[in-house]
C-alpha atoms as a PDB file:
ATOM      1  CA  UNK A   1     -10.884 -30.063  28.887  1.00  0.00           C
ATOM      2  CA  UNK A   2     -10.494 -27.393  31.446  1.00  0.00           C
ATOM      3  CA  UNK A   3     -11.925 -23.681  30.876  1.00  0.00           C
ATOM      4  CA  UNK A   4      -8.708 -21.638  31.165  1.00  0.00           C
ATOM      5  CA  UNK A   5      -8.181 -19.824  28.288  1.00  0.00           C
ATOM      6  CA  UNK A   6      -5.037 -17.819  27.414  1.00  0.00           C
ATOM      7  CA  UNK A   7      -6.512 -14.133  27.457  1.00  0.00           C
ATOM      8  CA  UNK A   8      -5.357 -11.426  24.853  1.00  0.00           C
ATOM      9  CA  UNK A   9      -3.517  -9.331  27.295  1.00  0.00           C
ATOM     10  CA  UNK A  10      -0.874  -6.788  25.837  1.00  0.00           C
ATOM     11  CA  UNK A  11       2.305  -8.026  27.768  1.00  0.00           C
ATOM     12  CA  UNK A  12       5.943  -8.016  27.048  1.00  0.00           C
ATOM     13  CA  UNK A  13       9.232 -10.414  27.583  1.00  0.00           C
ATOM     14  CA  UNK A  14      12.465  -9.594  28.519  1.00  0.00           C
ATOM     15  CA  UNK A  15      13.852  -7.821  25.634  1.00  0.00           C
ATOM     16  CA  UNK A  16      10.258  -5.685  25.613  1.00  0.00           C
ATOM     17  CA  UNK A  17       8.496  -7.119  22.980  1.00  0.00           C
ATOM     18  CA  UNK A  18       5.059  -7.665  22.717  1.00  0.00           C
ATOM     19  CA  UNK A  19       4.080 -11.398  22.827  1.00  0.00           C
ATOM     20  CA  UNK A  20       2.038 -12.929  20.052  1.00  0.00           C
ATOM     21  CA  UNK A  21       0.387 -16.363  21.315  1.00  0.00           C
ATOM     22  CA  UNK A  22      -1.099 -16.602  17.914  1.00  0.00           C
ATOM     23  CA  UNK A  23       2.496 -17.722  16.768  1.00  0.00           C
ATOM     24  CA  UNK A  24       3.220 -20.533  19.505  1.00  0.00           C
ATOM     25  CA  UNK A  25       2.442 -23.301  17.180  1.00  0.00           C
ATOM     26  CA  UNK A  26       4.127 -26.078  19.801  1.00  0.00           C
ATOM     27  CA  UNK A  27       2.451 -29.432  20.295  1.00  0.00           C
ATOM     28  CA  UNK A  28       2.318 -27.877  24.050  1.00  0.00           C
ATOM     29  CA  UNK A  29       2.667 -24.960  25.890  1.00  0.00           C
ATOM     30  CA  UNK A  30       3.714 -24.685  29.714  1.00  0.00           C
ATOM     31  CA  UNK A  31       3.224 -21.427  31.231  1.00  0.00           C
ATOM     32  CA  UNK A  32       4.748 -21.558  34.723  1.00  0.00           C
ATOM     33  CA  UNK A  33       3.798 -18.810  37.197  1.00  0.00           C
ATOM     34  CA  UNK A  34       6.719 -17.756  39.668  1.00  0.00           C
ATOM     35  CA  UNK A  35       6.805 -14.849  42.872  1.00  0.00           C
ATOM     36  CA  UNK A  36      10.124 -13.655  41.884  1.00  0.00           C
ATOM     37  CA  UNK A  37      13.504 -13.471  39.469  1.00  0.00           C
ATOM     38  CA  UNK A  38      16.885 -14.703  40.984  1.00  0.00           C
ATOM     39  CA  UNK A  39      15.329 -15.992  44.754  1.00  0.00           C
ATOM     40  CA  UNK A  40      16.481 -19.671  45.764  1.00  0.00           C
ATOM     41  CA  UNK A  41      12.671 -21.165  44.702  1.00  0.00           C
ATOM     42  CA  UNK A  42      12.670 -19.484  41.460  1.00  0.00           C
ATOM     43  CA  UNK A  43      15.929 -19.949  40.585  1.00  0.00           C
ATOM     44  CA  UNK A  44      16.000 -23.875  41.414  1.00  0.00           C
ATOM     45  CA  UNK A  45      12.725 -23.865  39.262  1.00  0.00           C
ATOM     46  CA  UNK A  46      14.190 -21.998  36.317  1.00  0.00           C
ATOM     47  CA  UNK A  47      17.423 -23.902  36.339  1.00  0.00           C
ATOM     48  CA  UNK A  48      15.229 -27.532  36.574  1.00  0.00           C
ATOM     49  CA  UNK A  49      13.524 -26.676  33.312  1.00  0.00           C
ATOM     50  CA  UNK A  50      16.441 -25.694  31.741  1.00  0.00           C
ATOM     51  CA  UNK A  51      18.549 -28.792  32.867  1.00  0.00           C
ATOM     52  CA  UNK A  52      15.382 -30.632  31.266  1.00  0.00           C
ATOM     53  CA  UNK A  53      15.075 -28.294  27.934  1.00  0.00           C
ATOM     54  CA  UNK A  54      16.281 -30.756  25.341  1.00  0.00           C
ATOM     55  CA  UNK A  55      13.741 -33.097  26.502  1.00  0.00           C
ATOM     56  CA  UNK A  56      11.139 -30.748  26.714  1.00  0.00           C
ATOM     57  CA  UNK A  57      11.882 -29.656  22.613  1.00  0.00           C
ATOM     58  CA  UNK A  58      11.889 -33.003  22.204  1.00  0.00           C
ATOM     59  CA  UNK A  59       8.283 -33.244  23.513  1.00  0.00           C
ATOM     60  CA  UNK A  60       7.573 -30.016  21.290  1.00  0.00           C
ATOM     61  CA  UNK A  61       6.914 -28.397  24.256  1.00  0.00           C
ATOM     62  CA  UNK A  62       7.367 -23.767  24.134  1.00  0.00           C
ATOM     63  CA  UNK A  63       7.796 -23.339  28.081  1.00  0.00           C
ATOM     64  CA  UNK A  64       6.955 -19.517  29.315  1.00  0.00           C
ATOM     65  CA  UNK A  65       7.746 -18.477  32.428  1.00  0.00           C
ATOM     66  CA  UNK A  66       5.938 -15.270  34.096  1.00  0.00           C
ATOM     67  CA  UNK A  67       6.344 -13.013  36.869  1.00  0.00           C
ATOM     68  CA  UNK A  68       5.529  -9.099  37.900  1.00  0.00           C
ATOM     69  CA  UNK A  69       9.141  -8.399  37.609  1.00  0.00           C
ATOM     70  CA  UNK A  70      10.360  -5.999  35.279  1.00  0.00           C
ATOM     71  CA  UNK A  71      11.576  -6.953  31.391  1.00  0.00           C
ATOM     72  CA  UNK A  72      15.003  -5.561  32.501  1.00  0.00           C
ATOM     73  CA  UNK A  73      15.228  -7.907  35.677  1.00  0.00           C
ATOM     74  CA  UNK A  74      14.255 -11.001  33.498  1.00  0.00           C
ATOM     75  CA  UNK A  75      16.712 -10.297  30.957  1.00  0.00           C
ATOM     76  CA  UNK A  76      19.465 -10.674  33.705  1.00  0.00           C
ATOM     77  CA  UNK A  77      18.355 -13.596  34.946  1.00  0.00           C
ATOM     78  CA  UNK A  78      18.207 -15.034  32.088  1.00  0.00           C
ATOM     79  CA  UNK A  79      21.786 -14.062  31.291  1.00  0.00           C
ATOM     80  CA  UNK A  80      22.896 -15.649  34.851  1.00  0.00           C
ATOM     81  CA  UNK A  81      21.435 -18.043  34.364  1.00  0.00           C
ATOM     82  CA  UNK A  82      21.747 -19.179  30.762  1.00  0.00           C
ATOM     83  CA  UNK A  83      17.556 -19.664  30.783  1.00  0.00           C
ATOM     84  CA  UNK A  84      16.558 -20.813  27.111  1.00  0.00           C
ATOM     85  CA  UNK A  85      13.506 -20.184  27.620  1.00  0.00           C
ATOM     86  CA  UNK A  86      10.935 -16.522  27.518  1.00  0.00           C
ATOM     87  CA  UNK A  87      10.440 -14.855  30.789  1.00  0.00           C
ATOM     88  CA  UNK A  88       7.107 -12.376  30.414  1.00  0.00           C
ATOM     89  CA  UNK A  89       7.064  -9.147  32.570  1.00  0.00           C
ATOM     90  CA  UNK A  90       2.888  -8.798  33.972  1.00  0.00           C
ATOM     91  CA  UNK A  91       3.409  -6.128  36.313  1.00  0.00           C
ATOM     92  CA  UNK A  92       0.151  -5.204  36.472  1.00  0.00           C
ATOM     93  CA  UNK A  93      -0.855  -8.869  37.082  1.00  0.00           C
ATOM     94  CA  UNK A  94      -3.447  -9.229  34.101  1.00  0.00           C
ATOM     95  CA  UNK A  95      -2.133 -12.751  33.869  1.00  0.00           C
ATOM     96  CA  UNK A  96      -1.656 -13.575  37.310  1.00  0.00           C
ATOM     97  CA  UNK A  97      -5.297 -12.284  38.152  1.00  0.00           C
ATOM     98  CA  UNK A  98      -6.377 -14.073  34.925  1.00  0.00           C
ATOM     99  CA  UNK A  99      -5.413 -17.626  36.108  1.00  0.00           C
ATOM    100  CA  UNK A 100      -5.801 -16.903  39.533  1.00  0.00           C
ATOM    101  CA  UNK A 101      -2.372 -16.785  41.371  1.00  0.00           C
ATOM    102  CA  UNK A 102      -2.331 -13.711  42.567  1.00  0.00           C
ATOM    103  CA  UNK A 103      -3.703 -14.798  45.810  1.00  0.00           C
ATOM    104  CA  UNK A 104      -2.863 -13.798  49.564  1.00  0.00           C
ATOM    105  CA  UNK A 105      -0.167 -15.821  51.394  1.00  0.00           C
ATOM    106  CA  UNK A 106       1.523 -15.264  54.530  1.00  0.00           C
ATOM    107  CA  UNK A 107       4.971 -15.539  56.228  1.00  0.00           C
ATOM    108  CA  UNK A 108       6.241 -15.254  59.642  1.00  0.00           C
ATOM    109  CA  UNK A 109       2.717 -14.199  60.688  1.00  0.00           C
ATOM    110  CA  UNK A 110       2.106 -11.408  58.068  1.00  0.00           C
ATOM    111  CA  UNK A 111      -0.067 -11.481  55.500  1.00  0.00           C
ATOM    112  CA  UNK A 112       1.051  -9.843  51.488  1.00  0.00           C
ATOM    113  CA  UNK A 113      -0.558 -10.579  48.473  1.00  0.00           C
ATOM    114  CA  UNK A 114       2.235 -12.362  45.817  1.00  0.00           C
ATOM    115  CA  UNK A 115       1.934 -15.086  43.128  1.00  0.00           C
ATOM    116  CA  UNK A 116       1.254 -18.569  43.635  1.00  0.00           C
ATOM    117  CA  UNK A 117       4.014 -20.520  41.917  1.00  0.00           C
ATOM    118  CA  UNK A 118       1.501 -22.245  39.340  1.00  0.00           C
ATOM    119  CA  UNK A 119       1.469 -23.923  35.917  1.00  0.00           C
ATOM    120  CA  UNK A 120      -0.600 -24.674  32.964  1.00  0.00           C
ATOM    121  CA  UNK A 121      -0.379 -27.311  30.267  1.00  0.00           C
ATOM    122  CA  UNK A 122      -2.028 -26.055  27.108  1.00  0.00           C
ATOM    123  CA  UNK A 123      -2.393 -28.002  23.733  1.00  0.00           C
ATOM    124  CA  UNK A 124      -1.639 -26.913  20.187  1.00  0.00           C
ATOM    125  CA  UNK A 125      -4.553 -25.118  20.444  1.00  0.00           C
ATOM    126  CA  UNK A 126      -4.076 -23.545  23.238  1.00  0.00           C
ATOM    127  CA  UNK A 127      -6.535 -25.324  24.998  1.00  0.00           C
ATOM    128  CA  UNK A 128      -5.899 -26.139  28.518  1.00  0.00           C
ATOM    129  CA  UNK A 129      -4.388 -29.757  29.423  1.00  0.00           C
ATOM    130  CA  UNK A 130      -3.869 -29.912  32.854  1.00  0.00           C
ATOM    131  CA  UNK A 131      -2.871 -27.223  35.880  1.00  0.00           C
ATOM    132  CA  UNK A 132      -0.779 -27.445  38.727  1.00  0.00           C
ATOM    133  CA  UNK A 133      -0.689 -25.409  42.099  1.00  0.00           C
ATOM    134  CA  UNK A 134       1.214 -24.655  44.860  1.00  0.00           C
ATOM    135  CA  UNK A 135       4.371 -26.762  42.660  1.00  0.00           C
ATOM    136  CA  UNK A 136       7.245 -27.599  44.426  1.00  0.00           C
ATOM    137  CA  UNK A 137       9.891 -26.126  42.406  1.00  0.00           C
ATOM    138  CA  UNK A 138      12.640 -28.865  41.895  1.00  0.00           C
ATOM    139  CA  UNK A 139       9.770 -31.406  41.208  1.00  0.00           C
ATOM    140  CA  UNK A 140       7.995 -29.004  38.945  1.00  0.00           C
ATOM    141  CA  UNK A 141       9.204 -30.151  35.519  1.00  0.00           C
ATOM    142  CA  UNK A 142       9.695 -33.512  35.827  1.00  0.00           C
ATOM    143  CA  UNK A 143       5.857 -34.042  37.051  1.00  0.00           C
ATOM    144  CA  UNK A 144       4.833 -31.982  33.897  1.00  0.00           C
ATOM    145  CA  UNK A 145       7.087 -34.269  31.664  1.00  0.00           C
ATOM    146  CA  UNK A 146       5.068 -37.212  32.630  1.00  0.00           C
ATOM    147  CA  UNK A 147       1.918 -35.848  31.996  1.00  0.00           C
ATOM    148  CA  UNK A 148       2.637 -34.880  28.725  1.00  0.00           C
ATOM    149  CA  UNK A 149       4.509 -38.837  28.520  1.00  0.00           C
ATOM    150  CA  UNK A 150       0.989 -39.983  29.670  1.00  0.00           C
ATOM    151  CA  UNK A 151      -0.573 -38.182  27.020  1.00  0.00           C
ATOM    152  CA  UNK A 152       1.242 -40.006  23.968  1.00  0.00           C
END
């Protein structure tokens, strides 16, 4: 097994309340990293796992998605975007830092700091399964679908 753990940050989800891993009791749990709500990437990522959500609850599988945006900002995509799934607000980046995707990139020449669009398989346990960086996000879902096929 890899090292990651989930750590016990205080952090919220879209309608402001606090999350409480302690009660994700799915076979697996996908927390997907993203830069930000309602831009083309992120919203073709979003809208992949949610084309793919009965399969996904069919693989028991709690998907979280995570970003610095704001609770209010996830709660509208969400409603454009009929997500069933949580969105978590980390503007501080205590998760981001945590798992390391806060990193620097660059576009056009310049240099900013933003999130890696990342993901990370855990277990029942919460135990880390597998991790995936730099995702492409329409492939995203389906590669983490037959990983967690492989591991039946």
């Amino acid at each position: 097994m890899l090292k990651i753990q989930i750590p016990p940050v205080q952090i919220v989800d879209q309608n402001n309340d606090p999350i409480d891993w302690s009660s994700i009791r799915s076979k697996y749990l996908l927390l997907y990293f993203y830069p930000k709500d309602m831009t083309p990437g992120c919203t073709t990522q979003a809208c992949k796992i949610t084309e793919s959500w009965r399969e996904l609850q069919a693989l028991d599988c709690h998907v979280i998605g995570i970003s610095k945006d704001s609770p209010r900002r996830h709660k509208t995509f969400i409603e454009k975007y009929d997500l069933p799934f949580t969105l978590l607000s980390d503007p501080e980046g205590k998760l981001c830092e945590h798992f390391d995707v806060w990193i620097k990139k660059s576009m056009f020449g310049k240099s900013y700091m933003g999130i890696e669009r990342s993901s990370f398989l855990f277990d029942q346990n919460h135990e880390l399964l597998h991790a995936w960086r730099k995702v492409k996000p329409a492939d995203h879902i389906a590669d983490v679908m037959a990983f967690i096929h492989s591991q039946d």
